[in-house]
Protein backbone atom coordinates (compact mmCIF):
# COMPACT_ATOMS: atom_id res chain seq x y z
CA UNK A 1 7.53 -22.30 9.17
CA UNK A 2 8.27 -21.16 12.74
CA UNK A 3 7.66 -18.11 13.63
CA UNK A 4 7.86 -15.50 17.24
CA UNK A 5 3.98 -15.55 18.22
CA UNK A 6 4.51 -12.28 20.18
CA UNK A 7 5.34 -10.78 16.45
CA UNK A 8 2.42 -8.74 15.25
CA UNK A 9 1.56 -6.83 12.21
CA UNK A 10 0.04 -4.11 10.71
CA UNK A 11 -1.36 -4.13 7.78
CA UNK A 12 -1.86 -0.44 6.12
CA UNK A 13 -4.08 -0.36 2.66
CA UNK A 14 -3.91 1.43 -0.25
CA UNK A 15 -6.15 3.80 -1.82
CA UNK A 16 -9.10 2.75 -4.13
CA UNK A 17 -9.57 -0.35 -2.25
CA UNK A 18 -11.63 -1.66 0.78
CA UNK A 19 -9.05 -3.44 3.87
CA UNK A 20 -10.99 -6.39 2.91
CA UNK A 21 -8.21 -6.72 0.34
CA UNK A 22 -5.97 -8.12 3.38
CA UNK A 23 -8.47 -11.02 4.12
CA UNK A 24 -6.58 -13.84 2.71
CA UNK A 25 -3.09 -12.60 3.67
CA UNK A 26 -4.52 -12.10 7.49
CA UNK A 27 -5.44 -16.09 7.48
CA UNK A 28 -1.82 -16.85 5.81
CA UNK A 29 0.32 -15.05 8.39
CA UNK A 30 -2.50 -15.73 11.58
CA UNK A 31 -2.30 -19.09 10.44
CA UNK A 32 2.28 -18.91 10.94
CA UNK A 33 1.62 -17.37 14.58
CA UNK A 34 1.32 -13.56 13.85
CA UNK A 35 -1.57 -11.55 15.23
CA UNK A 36 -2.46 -9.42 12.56
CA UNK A 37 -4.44 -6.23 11.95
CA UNK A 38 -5.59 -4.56 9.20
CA UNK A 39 -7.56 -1.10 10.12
CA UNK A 40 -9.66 0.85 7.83
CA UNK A 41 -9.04 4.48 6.70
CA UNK A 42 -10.67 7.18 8.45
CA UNK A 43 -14.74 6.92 7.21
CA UNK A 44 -14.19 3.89 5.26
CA UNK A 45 -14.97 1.14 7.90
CA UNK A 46 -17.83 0.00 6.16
CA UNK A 47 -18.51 -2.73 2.88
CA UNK A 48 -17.01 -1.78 -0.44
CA UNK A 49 -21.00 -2.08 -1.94
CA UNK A 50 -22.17 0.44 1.15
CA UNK A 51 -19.41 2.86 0.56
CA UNK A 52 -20.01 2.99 -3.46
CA UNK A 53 -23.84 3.83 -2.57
CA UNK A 54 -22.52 7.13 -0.12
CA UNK A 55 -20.37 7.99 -3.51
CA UNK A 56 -19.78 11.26 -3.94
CA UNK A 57 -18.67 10.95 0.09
CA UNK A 58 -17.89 14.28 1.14
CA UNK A 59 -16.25 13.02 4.73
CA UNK A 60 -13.54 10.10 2.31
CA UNK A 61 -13.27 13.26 0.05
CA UNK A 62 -11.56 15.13 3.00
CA UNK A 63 -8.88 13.34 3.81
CA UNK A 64 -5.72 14.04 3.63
CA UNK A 65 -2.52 11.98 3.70
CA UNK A 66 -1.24 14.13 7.26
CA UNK A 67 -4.57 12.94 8.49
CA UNK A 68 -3.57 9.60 7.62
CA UNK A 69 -0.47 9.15 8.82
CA UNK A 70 -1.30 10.40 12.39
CA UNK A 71 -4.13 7.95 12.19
CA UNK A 72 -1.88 4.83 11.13
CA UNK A 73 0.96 6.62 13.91
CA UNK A 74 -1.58 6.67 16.49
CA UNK A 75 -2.35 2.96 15.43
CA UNK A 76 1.20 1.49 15.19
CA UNK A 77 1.93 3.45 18.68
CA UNK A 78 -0.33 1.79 20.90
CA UNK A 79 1.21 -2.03 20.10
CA UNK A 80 3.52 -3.06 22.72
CA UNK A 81 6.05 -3.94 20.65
CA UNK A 82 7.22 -2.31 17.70
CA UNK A 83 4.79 -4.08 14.84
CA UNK A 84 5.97 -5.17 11.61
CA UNK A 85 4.66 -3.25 9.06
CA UNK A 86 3.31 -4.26 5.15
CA UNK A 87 1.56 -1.79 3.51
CA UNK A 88 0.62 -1.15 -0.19
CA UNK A 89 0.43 1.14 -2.45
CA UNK A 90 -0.43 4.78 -0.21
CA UNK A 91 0.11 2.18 2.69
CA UNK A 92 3.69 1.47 1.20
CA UNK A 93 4.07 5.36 1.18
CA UNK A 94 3.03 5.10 5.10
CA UNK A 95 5.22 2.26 5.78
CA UNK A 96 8.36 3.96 4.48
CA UNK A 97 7.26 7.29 7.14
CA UNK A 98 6.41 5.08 10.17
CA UNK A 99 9.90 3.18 9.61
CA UNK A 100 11.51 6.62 9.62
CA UNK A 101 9.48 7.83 12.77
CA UNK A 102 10.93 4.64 14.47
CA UNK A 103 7.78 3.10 14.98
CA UNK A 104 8.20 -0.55 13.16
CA UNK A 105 10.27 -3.77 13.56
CA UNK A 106 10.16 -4.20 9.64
CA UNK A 107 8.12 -3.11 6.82
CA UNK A 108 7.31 -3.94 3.45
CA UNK A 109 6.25 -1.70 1.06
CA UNK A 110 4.83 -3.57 -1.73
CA UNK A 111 4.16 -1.45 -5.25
CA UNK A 112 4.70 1.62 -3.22
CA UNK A 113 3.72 4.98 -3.99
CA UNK A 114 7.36 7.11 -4.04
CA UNK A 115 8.26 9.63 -1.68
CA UNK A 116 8.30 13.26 -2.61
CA UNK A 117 10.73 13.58 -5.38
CA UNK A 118 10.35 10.40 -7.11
CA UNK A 119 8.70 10.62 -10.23
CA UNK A 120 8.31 8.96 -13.93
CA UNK A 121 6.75 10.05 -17.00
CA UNK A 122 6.04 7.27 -18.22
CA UNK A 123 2.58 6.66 -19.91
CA UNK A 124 0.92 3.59 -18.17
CA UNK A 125 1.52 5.74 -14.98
CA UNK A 126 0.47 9.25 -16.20
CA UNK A 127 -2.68 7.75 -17.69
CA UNK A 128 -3.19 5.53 -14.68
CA UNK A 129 -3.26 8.46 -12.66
CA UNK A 130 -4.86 10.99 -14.38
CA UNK A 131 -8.17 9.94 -13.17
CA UNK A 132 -7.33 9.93 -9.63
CA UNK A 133 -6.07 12.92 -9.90
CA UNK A 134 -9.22 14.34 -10.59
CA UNK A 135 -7.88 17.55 -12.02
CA UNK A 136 -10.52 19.92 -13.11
CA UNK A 137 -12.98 18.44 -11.26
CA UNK A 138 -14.43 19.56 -7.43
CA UNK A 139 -12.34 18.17 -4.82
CA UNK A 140 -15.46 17.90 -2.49
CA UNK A 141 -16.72 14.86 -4.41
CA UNK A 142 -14.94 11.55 -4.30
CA UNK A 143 -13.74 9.49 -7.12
CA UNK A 144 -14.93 6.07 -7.84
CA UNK A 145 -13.06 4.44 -9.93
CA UNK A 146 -15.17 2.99 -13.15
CA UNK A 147 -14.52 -0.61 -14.16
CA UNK A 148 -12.24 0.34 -17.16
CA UNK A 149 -10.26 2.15 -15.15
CA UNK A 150 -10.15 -0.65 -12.76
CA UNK A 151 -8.81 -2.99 -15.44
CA UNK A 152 -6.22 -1.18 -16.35
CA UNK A 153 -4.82 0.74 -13.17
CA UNK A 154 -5.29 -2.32 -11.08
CA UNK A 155 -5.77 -5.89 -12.62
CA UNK A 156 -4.24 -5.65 -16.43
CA UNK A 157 -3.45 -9.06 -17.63
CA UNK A 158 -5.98 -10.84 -15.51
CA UNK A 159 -9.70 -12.78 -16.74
CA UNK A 160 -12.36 -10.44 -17.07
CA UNK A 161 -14.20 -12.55 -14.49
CA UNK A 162 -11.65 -12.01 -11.59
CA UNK A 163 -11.31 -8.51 -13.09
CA UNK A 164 -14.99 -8.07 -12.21
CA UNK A 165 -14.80 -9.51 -9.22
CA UNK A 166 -12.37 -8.14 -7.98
CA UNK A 167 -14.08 -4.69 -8.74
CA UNK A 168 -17.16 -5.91 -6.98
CA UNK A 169 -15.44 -7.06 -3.66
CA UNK A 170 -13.04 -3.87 -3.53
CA UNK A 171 -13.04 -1.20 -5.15
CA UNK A 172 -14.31 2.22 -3.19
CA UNK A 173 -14.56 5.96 -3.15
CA UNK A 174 -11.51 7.71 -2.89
CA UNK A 175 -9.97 11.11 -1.73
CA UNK A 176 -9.02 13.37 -4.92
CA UNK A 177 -6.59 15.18 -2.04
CA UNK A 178 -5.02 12.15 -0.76
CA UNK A 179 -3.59 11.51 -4.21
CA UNK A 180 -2.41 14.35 -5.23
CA UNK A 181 -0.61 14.95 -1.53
CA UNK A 182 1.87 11.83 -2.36
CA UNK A 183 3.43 14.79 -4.21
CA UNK A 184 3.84 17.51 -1.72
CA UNK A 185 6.25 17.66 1.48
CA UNK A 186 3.70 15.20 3.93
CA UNK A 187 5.06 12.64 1.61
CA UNK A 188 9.01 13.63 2.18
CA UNK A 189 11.26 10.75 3.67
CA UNK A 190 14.82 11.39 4.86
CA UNK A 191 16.54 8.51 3.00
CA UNK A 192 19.69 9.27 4.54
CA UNK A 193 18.97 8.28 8.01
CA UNK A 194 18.99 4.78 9.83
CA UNK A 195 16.11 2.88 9.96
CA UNK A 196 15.02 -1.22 10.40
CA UNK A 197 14.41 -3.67 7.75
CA UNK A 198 12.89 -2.03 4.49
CA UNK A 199 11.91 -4.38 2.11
CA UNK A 200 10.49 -3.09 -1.71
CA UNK A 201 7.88 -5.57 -3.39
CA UNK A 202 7.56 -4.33 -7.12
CA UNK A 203 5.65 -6.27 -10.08
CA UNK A 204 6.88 -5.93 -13.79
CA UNK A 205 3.35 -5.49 -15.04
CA UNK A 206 2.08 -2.75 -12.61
CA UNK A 207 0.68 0.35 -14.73
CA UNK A 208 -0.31 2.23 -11.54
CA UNK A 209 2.96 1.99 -9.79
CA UNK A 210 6.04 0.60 -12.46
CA UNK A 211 8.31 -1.34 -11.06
CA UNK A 212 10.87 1.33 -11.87
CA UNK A 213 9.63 3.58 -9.58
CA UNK A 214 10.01 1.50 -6.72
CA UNK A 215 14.03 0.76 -7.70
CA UNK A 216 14.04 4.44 -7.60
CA UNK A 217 12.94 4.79 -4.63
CA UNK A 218 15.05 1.71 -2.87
CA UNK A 219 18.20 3.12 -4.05
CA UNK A 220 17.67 6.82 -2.68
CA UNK A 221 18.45 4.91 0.69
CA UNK A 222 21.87 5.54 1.82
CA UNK A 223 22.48 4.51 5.27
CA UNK A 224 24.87 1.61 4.50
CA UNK A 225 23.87 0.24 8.21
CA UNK A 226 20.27 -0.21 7.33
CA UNK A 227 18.89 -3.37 5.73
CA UNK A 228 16.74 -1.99 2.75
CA UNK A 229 16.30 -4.31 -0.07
CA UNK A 230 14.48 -4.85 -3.34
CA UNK A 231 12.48 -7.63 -5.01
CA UNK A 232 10.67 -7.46 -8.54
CA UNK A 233 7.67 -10.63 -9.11
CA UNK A 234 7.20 -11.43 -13.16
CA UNK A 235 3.50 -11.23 -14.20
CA UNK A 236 2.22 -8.73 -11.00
CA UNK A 237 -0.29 -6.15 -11.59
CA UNK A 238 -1.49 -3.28 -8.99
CA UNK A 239 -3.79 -5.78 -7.63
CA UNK A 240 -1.04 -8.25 -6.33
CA UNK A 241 -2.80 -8.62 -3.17
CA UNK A 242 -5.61 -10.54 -4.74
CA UNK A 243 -3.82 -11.67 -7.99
CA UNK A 244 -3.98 -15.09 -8.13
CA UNK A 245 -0.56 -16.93 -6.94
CA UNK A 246 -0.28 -13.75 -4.26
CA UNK A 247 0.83 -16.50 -1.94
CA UNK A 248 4.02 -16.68 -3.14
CA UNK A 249 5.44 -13.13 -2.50
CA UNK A 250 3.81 -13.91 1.27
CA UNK A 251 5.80 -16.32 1.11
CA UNK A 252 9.03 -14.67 0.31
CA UNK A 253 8.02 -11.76 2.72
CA UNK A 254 7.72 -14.41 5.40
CA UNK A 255 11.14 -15.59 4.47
CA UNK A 256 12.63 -11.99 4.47
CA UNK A 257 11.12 -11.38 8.39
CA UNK A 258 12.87 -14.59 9.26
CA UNK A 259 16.11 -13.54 7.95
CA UNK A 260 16.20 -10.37 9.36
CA UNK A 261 14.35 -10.57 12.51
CA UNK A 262 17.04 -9.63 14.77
CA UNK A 263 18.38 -6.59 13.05
C-alpha cells in the first residue's frame, strides 16, 4: 500500500519492556514509506540483559510519569510535522495526552493503560497488577518482573518457548512510581475536547489491560467532531506487539491512517 513518505511516527513503549519490542513493526511501516522512531525511556537506552544486571536501578526507579510525558512532549515537538503517534500500554496512556496537547496527526493506543478515573476490579487485572504495584515494598528499588509473572501479565495463551523468549529479549526493570501514577491527576485527559484521529487497539485475552477497560475509556470521548474509534483482536495477550500474527493489527492500523489521513 501507498503511503505519504513525509508521514512519520512515533513510537512510545510501554512499561516492563525494552523499545526493542518495536523492531519488527519499525521494518513493517519503514518498509510502506514512514520514517519511524521508537525512543527509549529516560535511563533505559541500553539492552534488556544489561538493564536486568543494574536491577534494583535506582535512576529507572525514579521516574515518574510527568517526567515522561515532558520527555515524549519534548520528543514529538521537535518533528516538523505533527507525527503520528502508536503507543502501548503506558505509551497508549501518553498517546491519549500528546493527542490532547495537540501534538499528533493520529494515534493509536493499543491495550492502553486508562486515564485517571477508569478503573475495573476485575481479577486478571488486580492480580496482574499487584506486583507492579509494589505495595509494601521500597520505592527506591525497581521491579523486575519474574518469569511467572511474565506469563501471565504479558504472554498468557502463548508456547512456553516464545513465552521465554520473549522474557529474554524484553523484559526490564521498571519504576514502582510510574505505575502507580497512571492513577493520580498526571494521568487526567479532558475527553470532552476536540482532538485528531484516536484509534483504541484492545485484545480479548489481555489480563494486564482487559479489553473492557479500553471500551471504557473510548466511550468517555464526547466530542462528536473527533474521529475516536475502537477495535477488539480475538486471541491478543499484553504482548501483542510480539505475539505471533501481530502483523495483522499493523495492518489494520495502516488501513485506519489511510482512511483518516486528512481529518
Amino acid at each position: 500500500m501507498e503511503t505519504e513518505n513525509s508521514k512519520s511516527i512515533l513510537f512510545i513503549t510501554g512499561a516492563f519492556v525494552s523499545n526493542e519490542s518495536w523492531n519488527e513493526w519499525r521494518d513493517f511501516y519503514e518498509n510502506r514509506g514512514f520514517k519511524t522512531i521508537a525512543p527509549a525511556w529516560p535511563f533505559k537506552d541500553a539492552p534488556p540483559a544489561i538493564l536486568r544486571k543494574r536491577h534494583p536501578d535506582s535512576q529507572v526507579a525514579s521516574i515518574r510519569l510527568e517526567q515522561l510525558i515532558a520527555h515524549f512532549e519534548e520528543i514529538a515537538r521537535s518533528f516538523s510535522e505533527k507525527p503520528i503517534i502508536i503507543g502501548h500500554s503506558i505509551g497508549g496512556l501518553i498517546g491519549q495526552i500528546l493527542n490532547q496537547k495537540g501534538l499528533a496527526s493520529a494515534v493509536i493506543a493499543i491495550h492502553s493503560v486508562p486515564p485517571q478515573g477508569i478503573l475495573t476490579f476485575k481479577l486478571s487485572f488486580l492480580k496482574a497488577g499487584w506486583g507492579p504495584l509494589g505495595f509494601f515494598t521500597p520505592a527506591n528499588k525497581t521491579f523486575l518482573i519474574s518469569f511467572p509473572q511474565w506469563q501471565y501479565a504479558f504472554t498468557n495463551g502463548m508456547p512456553v518457548e516464545l513465552q521465554e523468549n520473549g522474557y529474554l529479549k524484553l523484559a526490564i526493570p521498571e519504576s514502582k512510581l510510574v505505575v502507580r501514577d497512571t492513577v493520580t491527576s498526571v494521568a487526567k485527559v479532558d475527553f470532552s475536547k476536540p482532538h485528531h484521529p484516536l484509534l483504541f487497539i484492545a485484545g480479548d485475552m489481555d489480563h494486564t489491560i482487559p479489553h473492557q477497560l479500553n471500551y471504557d475509556n473510548y466511550k468517555k470521548y464526547t466530542d462528536k467532531n473527533s474521529v475516536t474509534e475502537y477495535k477488539v483482536f480475538p486471541g491478543r495477550n499484553h504482548f501483542v506487539l510480539g505475539q505471533p500474527g501481530w502483523q495483522e493489527i499493523a495492518i489494520y492500523i495502516l488501513e485506519w491512517l489511510q482512511k483518516h489521513k486528512n481529518e
